[in-house]
C-alpha atoms as a PDB file:
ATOM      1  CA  UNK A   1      16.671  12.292 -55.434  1.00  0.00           C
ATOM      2  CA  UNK A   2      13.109  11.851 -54.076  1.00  0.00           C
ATOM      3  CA  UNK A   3      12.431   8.907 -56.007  1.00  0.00           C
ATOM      4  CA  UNK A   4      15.793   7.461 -54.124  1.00  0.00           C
ATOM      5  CA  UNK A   5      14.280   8.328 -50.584  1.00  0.00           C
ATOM      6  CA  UNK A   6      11.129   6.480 -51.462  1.00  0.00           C
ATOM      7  CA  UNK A   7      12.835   3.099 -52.291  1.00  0.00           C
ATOM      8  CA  UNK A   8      15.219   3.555 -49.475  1.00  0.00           C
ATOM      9  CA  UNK A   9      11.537   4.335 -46.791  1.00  0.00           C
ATOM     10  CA  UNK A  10      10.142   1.245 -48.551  1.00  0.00           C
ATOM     11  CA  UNK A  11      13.305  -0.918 -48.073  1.00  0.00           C
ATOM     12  CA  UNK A  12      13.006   0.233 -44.004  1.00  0.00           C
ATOM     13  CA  UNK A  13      11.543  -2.832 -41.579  1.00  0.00           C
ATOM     14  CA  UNK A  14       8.068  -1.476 -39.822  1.00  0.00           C
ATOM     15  CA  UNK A  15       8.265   0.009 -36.627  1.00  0.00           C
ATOM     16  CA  UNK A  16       8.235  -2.130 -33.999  1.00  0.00           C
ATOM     17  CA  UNK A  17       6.586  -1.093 -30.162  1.00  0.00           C
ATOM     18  CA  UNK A  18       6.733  -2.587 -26.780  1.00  0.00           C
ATOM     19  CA  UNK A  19       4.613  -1.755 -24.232  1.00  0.00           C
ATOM     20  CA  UNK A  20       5.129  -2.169 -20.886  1.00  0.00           C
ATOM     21  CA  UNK A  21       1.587  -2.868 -18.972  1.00  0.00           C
ATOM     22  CA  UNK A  22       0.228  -4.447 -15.535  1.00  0.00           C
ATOM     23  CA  UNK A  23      -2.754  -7.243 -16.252  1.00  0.00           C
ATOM     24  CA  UNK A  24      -4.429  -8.416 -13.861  1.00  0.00           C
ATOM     25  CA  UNK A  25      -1.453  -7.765 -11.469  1.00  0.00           C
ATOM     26  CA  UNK A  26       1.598  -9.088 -13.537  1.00  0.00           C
ATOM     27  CA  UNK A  27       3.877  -7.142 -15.348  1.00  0.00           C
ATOM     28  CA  UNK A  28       3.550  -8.142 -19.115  1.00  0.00           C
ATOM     29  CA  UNK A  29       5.356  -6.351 -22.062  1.00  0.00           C
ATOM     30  CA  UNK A  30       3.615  -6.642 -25.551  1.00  0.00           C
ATOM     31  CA  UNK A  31       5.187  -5.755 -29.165  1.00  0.00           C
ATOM     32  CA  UNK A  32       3.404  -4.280 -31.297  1.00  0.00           C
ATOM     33  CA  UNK A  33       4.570  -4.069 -34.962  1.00  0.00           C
ATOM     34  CA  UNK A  34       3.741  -1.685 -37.844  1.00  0.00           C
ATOM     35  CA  UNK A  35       1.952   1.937 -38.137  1.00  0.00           C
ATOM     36  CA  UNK A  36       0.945   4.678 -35.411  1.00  0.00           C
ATOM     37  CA  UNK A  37      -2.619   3.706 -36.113  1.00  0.00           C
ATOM     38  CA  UNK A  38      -2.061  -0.078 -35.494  1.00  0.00           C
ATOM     39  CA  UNK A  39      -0.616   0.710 -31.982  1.00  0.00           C
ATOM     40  CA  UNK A  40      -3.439   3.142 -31.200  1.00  0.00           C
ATOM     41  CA  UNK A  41      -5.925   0.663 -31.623  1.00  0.00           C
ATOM     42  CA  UNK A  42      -3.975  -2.177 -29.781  1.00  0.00           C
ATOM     43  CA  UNK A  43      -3.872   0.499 -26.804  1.00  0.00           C
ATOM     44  CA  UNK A  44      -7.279   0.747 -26.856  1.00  0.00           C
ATOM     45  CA  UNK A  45      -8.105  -3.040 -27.045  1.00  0.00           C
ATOM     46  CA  UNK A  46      -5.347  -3.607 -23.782  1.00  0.00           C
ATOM     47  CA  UNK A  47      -7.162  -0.667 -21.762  1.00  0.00           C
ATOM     48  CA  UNK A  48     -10.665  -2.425 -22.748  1.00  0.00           C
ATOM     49  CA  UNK A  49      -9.140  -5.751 -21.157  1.00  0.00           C
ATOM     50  CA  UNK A  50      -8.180  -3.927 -17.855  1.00  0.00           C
ATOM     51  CA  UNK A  51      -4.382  -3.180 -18.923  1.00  0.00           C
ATOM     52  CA  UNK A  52      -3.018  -0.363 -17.024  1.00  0.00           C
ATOM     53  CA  UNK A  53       0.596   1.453 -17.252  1.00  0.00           C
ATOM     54  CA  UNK A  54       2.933   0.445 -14.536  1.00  0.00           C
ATOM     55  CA  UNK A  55       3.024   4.129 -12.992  1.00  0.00           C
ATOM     56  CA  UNK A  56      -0.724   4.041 -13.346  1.00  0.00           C
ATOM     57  CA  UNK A  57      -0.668   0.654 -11.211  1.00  0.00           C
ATOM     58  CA  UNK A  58       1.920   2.121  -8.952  1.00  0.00           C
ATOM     59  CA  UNK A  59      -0.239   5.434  -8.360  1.00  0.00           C
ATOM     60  CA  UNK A  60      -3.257   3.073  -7.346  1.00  0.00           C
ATOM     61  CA  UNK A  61      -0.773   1.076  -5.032  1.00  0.00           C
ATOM     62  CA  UNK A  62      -0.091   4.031  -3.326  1.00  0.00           C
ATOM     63  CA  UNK A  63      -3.341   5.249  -2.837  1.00  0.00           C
ATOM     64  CA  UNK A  64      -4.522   1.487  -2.037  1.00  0.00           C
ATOM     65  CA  UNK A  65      -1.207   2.329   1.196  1.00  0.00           C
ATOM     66  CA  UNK A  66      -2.713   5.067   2.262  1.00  0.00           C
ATOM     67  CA  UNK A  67      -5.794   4.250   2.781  1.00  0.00           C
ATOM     68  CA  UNK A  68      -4.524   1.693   4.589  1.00  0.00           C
ATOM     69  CA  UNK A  69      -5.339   1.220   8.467  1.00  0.00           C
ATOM     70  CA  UNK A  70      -2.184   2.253  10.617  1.00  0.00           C
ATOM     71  CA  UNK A  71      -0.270  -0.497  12.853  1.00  0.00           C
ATOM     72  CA  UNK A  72       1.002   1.393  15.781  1.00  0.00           C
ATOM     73  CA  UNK A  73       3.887  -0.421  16.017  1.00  0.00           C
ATOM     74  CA  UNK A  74       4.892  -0.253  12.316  1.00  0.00           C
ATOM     75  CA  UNK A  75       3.431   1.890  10.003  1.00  0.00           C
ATOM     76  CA  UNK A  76       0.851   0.918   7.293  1.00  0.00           C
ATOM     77  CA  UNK A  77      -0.904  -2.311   6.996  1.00  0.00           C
ATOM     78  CA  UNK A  78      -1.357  -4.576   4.028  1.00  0.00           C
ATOM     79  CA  UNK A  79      -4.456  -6.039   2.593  1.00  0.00           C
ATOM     80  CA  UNK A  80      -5.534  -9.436   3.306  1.00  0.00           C
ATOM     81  CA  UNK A  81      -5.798 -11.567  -0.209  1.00  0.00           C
ATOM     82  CA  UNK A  82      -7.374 -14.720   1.961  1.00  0.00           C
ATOM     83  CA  UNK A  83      -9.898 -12.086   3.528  1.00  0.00           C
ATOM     84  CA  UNK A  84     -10.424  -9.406   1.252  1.00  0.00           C
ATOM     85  CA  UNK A  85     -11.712  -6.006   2.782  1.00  0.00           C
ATOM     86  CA  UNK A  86      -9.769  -6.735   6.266  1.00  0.00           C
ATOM     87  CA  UNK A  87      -5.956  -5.662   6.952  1.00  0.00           C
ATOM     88  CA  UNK A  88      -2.951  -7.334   8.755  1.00  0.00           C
ATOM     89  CA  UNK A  89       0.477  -6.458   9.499  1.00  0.00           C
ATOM     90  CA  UNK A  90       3.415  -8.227   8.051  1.00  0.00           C
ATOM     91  CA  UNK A  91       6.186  -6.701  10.518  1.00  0.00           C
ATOM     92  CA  UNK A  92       7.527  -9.224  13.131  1.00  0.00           C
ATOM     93  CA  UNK A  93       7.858  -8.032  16.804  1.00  0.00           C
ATOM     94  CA  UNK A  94      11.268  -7.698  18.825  1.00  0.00           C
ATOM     95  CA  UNK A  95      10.882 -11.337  20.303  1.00  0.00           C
ATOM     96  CA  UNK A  96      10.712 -12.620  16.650  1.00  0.00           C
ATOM     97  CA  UNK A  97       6.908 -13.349  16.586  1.00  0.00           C
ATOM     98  CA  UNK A  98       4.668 -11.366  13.801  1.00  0.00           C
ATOM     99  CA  UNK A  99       2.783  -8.727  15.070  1.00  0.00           C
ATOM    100  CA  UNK A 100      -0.786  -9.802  15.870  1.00  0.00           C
ATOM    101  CA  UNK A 101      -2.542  -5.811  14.777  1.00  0.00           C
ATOM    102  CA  UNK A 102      -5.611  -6.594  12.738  1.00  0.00           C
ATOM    103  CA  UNK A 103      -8.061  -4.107  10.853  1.00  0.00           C
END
């Protein structure tokens, strides 16, 4: 009976992974496919490369928010990308304009 469970495990496609991971800011998913060991050291190689889990990127998010400078009008600022290190808000005002609050 043994001998049957060994040609039925070798008979069985590898494993297959997927990974869900946040490079560089985008969302990527990667398969990996074939042993435990394989998929530890393609973790390793996607950490080394600046790959981070998405809860791990949405932890930082929400540290990056609140740290952010307060509008007193609406709440939390976002980042500049154009200007990096200065803040803006993204709310418009009750006449329709966008709020003008800088940081």
């Amino acid at each position: 009976m043994s001998d049957e469970y060994t040609q039925d495990e070798q008979n069985l496609p590898p494993p297959r992974f997927t990974i869900h991971i946040i490079l560089d800011d985008f969302p990527i998913d990667v398969q990996i496919v074939g042993s435990a060991k394989r998929l530890r050291n393609a973790l390793k190689s996607l950490r080394e490369i600046g790959a981070v889990a998405p809860a791990a990127a949405r932890q930082a998010r929400t540290e990056r928010i609140r740290e952010a400078p307060i509008c007193p009008y609406h709440g939390p600022m976002k980042e500049s990308t154009k200007r990096p290190g200065t803040w803006y808000c993204s709310h418009k005002m009750g006449d329709g304009s966008y709020c003008k609050e800088r940081a």
